[in-house]
C-alpha atoms as a PDB file:
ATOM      1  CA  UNK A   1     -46.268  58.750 -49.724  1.00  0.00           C
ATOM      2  CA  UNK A   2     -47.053  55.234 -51.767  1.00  0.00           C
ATOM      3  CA  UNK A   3     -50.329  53.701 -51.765  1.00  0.00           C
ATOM      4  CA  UNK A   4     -48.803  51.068 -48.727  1.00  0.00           C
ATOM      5  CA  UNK A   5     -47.326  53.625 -46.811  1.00  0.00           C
ATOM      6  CA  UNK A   6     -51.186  55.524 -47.049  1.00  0.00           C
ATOM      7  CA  UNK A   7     -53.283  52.146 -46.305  1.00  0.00           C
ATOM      8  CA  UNK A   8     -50.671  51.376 -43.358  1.00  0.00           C
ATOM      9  CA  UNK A   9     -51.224  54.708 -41.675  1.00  0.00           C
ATOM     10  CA  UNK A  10     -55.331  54.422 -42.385  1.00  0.00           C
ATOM     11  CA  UNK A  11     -55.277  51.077 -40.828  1.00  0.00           C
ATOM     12  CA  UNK A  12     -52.838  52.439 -37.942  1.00  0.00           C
ATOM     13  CA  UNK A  13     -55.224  55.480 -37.517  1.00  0.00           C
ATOM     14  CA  UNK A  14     -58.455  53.095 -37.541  1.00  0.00           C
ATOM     15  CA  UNK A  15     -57.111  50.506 -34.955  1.00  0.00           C
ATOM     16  CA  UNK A  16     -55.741  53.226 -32.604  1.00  0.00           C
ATOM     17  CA  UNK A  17     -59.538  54.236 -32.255  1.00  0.00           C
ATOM     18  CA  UNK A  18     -61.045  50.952 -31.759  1.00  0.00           C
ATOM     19  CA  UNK A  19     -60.790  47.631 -29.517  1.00  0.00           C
ATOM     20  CA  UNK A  20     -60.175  44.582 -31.471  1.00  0.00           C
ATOM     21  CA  UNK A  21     -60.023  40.947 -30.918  1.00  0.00           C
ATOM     22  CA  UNK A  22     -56.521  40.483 -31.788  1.00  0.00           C
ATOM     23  CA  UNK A  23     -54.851  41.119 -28.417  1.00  0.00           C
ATOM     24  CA  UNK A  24     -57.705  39.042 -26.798  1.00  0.00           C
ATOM     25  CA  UNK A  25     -55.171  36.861 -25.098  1.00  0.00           C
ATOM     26  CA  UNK A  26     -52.683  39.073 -24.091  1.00  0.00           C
ATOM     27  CA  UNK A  27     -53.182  40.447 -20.564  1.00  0.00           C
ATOM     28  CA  UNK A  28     -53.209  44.111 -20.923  1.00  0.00           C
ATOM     29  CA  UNK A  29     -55.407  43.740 -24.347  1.00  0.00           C
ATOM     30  CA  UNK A  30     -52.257  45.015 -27.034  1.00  0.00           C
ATOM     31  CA  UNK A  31     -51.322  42.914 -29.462  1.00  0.00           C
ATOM     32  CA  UNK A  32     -47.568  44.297 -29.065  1.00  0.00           C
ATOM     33  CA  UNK A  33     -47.378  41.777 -26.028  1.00  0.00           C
ATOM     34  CA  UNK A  34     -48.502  38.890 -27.519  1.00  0.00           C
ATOM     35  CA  UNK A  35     -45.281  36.310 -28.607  1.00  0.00           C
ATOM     36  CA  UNK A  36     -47.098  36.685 -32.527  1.00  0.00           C
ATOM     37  CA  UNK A  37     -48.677  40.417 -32.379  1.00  0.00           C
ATOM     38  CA  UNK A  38     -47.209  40.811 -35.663  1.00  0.00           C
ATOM     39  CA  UNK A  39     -48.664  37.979 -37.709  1.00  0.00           C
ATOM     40  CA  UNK A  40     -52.164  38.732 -36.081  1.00  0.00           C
ATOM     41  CA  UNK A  41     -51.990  41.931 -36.781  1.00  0.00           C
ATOM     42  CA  UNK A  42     -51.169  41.255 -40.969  1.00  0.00           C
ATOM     43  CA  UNK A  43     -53.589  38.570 -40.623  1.00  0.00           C
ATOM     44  CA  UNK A  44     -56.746  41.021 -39.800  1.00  0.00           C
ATOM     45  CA  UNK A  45     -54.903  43.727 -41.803  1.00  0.00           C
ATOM     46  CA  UNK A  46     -55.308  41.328 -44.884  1.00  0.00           C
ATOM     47  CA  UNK A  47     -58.792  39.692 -44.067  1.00  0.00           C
ATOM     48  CA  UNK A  48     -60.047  43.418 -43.767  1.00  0.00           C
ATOM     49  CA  UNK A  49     -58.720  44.271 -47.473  1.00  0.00           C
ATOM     50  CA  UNK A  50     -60.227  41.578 -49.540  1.00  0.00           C
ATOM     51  CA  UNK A  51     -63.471  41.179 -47.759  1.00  0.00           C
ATOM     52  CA  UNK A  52     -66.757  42.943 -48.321  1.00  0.00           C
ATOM     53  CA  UNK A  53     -67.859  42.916 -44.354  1.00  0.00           C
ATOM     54  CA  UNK A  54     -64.620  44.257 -42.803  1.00  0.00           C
ATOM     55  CA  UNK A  55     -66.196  44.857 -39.556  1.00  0.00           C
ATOM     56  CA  UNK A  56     -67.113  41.295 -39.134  1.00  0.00           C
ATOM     57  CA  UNK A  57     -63.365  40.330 -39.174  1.00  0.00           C
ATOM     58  CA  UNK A  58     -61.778  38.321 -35.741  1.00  0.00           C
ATOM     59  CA  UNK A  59     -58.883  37.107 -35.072  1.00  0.00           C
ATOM     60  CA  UNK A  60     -58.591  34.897 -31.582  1.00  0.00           C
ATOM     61  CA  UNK A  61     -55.172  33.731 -30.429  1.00  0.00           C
ATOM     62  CA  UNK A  62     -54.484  30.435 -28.789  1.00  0.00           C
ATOM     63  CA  UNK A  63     -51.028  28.893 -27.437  1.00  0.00           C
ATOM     64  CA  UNK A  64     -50.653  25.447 -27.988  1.00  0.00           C
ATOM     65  CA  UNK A  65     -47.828  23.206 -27.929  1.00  0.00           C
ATOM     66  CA  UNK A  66     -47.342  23.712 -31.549  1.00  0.00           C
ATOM     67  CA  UNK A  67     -47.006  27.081 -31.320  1.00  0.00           C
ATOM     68  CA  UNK A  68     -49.542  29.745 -31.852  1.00  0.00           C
ATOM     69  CA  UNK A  69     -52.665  29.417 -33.886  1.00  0.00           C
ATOM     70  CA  UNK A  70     -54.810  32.192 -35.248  1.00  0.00           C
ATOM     71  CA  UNK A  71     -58.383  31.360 -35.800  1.00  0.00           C
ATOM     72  CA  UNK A  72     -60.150  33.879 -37.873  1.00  0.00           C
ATOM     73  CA  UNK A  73     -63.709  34.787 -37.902  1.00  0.00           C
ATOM     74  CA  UNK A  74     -65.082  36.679 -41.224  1.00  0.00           C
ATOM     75  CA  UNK A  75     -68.986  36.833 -42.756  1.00  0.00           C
ATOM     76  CA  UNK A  76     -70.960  33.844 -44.052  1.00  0.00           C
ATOM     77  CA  UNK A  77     -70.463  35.384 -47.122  1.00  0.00           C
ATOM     78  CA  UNK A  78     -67.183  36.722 -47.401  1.00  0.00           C
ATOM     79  CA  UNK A  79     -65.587  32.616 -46.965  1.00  0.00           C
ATOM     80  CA  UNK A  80     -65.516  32.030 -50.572  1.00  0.00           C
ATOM     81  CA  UNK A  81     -63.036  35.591 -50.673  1.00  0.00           C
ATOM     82  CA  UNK A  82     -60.688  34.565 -47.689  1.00  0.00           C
ATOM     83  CA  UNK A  83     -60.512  30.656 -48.961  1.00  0.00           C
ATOM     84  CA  UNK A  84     -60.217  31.376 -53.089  1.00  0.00           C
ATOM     85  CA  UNK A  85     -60.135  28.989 -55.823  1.00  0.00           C
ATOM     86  CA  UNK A  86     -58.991  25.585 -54.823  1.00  0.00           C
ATOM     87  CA  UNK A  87     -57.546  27.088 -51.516  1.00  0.00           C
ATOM     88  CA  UNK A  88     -55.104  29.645 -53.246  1.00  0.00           C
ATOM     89  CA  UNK A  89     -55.891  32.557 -51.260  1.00  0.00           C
ATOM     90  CA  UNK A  90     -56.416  30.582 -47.885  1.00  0.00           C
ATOM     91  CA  UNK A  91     -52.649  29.455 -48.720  1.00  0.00           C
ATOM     92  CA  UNK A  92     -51.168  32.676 -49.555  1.00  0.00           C
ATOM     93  CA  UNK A  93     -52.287  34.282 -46.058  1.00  0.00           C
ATOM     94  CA  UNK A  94     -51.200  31.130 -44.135  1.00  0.00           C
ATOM     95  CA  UNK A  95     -47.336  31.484 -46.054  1.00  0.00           C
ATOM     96  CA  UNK A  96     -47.711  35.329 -45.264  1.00  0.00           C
ATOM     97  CA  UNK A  97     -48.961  34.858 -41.362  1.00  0.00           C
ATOM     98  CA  UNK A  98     -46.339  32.251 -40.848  1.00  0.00           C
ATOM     99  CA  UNK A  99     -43.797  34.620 -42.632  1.00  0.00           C
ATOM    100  CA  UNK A 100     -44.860  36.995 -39.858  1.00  0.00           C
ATOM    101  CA  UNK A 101     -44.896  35.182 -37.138  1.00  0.00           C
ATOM    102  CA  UNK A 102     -41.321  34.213 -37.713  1.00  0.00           C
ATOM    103  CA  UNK A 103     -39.954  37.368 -37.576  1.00  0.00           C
ATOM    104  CA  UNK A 104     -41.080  37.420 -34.290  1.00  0.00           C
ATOM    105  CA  UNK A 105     -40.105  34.011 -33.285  1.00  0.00           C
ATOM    106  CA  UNK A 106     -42.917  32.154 -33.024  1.00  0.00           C
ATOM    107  CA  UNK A 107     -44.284  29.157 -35.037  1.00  0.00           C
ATOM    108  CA  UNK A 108     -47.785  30.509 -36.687  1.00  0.00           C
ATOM    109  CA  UNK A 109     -50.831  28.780 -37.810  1.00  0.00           C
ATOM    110  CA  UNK A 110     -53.830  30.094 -39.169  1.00  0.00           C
ATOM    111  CA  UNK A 111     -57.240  28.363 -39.198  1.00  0.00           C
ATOM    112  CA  UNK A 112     -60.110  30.080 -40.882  1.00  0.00           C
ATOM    113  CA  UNK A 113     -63.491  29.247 -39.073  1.00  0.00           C
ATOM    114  CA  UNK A 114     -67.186  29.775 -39.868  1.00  0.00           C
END
């Protein structure tokens, strides 16, 4: 089994135990349901990988008339790791949420919030 295939099944295994915030707006609490499950799902998959706090991580979901946006929540401290150098980081999640989000049909953004 690759090293993906391994960290997919961990974080699979983890989220099976545990309630998150990503299906917050879906009615029956799974993120399967929601028009975007996917991108919020790879968006708190990747926020929990490069943070130090990975139990402070949240995703909420909102529908708006432009589509879906994905606020996430992560530690005081762990803002400089999600936003990067000049933004680089913050930019390559938002092109890999929205990348997501397409492939189930929805128009994705992300906003990352203190």
């Amino acid at each position: 089994m690759s090293e993906v295939e391994e960290g997919r099944a961990g974080y699979e295994e983890a989220h099976d135990a545990d309630d998150s915030e990503v299906g917050a707006g879906a009615s029956n609490g799974s993120s399967a349901s929601l028009p975007a499950g996917t991108a919020a799902s790879v968006l708190e998959y990747v926020a929990r990988a490069i943070v130090d706090e990975p139990d402070s991580v949240r995703v909420e979901v909102d529908e708006g008339r432009n589509g879906l946006t994905l606020r996430l929540h992560v530690a005081q401290g762990d803002m400089g790791m999600v936003i990067g150098r000049r933004g680089r980081v913050a930019q390559a999640i938002r092109a890999l949420v929205r990348a997501a989000g397409s492939r189930d049909g929805a128009d994705v953004q992300v906003d990352i919030v203190d």
